[in-house]
N, C-alpha and C. Protein backbone atom coordinates (compact mmCIF):
# COMPACT_ATOMS: atom_id res chain seq x y z
N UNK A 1 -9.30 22.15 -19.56
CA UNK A 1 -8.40 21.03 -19.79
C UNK A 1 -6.97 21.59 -19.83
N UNK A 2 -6.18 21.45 -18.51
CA UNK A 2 -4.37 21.71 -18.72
C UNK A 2 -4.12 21.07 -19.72
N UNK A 3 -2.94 22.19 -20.57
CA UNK A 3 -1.78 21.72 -21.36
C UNK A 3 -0.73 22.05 -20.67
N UNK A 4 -0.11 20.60 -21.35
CA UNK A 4 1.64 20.66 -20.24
C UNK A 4 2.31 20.78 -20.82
N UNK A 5 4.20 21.15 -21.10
CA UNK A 5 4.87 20.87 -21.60
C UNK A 5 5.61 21.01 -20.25
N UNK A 6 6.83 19.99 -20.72
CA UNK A 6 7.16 19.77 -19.85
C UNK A 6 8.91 19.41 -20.16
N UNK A 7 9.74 20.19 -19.72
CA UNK A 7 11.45 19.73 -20.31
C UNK A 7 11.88 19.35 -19.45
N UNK A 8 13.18 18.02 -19.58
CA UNK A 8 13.55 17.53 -18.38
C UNK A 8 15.10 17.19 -19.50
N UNK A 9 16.27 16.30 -19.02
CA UNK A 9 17.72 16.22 -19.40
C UNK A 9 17.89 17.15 -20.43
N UNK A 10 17.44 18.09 -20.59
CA UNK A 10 17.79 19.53 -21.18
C UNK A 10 17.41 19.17 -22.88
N UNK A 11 16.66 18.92 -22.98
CA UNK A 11 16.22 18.38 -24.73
C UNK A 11 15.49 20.01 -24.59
N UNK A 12 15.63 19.99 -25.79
CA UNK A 12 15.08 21.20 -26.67
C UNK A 12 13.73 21.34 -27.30
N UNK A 13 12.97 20.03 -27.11
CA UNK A 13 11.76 19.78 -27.44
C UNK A 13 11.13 19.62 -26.19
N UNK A 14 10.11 19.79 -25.75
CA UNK A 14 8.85 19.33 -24.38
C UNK A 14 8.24 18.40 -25.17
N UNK A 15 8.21 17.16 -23.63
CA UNK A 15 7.30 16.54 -24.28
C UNK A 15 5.47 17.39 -23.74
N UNK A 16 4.94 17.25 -24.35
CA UNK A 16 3.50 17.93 -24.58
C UNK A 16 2.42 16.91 -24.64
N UNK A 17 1.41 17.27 -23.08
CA UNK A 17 0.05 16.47 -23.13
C UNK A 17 -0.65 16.96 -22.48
N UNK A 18 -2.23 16.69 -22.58
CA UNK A 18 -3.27 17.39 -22.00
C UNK A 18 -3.86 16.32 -20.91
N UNK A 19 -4.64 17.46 -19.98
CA UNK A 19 -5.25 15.86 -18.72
C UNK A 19 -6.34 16.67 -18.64
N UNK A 20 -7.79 15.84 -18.29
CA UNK A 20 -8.74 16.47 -17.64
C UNK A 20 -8.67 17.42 -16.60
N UNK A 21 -7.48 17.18 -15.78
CA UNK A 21 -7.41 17.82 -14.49
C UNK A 21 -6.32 18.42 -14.27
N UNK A 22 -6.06 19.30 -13.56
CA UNK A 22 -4.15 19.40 -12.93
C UNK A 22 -3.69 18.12 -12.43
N UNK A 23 -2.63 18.40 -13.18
CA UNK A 23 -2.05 16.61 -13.06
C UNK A 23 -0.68 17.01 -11.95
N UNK A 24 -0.57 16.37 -10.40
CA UNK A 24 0.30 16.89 -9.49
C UNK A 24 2.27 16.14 -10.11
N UNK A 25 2.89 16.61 -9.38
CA UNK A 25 4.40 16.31 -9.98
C UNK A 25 4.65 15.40 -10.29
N UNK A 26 4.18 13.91 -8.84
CA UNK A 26 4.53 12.64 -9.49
C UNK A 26 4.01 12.41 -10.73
N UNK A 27 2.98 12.20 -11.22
CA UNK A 27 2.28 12.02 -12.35
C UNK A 27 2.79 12.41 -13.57
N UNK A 28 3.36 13.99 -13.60
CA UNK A 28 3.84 14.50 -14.75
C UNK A 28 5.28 13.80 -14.59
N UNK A 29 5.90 12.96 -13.70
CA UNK A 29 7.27 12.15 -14.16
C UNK A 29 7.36 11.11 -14.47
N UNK A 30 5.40 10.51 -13.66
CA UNK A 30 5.24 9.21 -14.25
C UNK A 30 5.80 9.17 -15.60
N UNK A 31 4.61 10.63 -16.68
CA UNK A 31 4.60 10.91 -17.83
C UNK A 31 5.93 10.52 -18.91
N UNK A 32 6.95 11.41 -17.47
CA UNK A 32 8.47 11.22 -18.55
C UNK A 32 8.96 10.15 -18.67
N UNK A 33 8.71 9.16 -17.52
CA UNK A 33 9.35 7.91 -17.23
C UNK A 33 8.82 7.03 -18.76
N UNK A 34 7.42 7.19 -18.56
CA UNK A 34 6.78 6.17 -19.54
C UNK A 34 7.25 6.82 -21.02
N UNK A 35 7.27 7.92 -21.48
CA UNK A 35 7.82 8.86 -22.31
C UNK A 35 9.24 7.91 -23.53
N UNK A 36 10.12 7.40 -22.08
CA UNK A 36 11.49 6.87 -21.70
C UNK A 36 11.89 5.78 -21.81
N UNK A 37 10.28 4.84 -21.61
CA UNK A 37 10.64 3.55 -21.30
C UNK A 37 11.56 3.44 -20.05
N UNK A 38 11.56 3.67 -19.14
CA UNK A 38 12.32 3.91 -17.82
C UNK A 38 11.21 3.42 -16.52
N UNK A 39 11.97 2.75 -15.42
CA UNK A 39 10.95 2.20 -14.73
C UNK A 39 11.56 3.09 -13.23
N UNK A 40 10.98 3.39 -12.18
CA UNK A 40 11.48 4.05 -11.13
C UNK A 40 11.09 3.15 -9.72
N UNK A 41 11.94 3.84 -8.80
CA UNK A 41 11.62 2.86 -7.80
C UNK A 41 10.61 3.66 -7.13
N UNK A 42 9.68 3.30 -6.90
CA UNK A 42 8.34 3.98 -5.98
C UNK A 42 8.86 4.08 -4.95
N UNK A 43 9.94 3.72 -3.73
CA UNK A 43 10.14 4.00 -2.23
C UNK A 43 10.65 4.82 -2.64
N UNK A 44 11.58 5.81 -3.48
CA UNK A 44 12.09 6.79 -3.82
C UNK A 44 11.78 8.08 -4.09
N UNK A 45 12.85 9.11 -3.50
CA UNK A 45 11.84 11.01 -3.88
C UNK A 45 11.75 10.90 -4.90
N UNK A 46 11.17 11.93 -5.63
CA UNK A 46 11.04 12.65 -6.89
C UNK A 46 12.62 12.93 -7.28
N UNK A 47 12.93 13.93 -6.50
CA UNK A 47 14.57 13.82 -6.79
C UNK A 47 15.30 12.95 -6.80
N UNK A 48 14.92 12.02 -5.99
CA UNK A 48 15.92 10.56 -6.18
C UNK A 48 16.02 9.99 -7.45
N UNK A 49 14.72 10.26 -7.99
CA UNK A 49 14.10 9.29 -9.36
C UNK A 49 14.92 10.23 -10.29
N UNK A 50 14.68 11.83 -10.41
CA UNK A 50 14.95 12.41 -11.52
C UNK A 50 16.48 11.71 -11.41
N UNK A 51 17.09 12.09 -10.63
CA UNK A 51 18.69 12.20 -10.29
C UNK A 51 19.27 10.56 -11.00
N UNK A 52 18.77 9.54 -10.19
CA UNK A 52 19.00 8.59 -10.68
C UNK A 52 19.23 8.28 -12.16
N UNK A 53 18.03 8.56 -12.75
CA UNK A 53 18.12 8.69 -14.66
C UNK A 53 18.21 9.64 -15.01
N UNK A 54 19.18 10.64 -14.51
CA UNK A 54 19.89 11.89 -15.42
C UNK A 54 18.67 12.48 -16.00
N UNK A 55 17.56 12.88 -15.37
CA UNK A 55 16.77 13.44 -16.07
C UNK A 55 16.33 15.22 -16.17
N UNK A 56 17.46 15.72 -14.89
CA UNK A 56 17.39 16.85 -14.06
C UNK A 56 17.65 17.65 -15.04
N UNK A 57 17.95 18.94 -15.31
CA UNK A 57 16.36 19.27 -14.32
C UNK A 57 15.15 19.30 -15.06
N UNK A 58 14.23 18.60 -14.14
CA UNK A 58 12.64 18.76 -14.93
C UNK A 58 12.14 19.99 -14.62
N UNK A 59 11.78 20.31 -15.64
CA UNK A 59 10.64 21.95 -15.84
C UNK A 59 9.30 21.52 -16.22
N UNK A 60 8.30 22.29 -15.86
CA UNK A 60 6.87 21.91 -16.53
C UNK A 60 6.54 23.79 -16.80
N UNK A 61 5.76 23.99 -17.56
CA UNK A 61 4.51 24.51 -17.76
C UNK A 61 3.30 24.24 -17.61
N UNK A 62 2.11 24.93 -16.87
CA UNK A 62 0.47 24.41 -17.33
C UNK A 62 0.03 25.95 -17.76
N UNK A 63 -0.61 25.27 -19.25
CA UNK A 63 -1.45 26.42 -20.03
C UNK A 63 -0.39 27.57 -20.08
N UNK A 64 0.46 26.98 -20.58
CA UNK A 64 1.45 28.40 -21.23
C UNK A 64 2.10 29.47 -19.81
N UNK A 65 1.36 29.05 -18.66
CA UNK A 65 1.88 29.64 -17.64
C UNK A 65 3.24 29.93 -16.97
N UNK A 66 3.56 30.21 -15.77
CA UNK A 66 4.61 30.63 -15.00
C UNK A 66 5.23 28.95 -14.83
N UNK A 67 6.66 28.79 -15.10
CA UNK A 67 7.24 27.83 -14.89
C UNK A 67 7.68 27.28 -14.10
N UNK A 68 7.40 25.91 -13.61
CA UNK A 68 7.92 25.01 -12.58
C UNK A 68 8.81 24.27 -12.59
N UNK A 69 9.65 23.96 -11.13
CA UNK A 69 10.75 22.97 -11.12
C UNK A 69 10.38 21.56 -10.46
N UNK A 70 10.36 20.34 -10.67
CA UNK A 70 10.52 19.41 -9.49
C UNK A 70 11.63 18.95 -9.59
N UNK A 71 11.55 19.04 -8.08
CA UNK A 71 12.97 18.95 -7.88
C UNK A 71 12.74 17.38 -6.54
């Protein structure tokens, strides 16, 4: 079972959750969006979305591992 943490508009806290599965990028921004109360436009990149609500840059972790960007 992945654990995520995951930092995005530079907060000092991750938000932190577990999924049955590897959960792929969209999903973990679904996460932040809903996190946010924030709604995104689905015809839109990932970067469009972060960028749009100042959320950049998002970082993740899975299982304490090597760190990721979506960008």
């Amino acid at each position: 079972m992945p654990f995520y943490k995951v930092w995005y508009s530079n907060k000092s806290e991750p938000l932190e959750f577990s999924s049955a599965s590897r959960v792929p990028d969209a999903q973990i921004l679904e996460r932040v969006f809903a996190h946010e109360n924030l709604t995104a436009d689905a015809a839109s990149t990932l970067g469009q979305r972060i960028a749009a609500n100042n959320l950049g840059p998002v970082r993740y972790t899975e299982d304490e591992g090597e760190p990721y960007t979506i960008e």
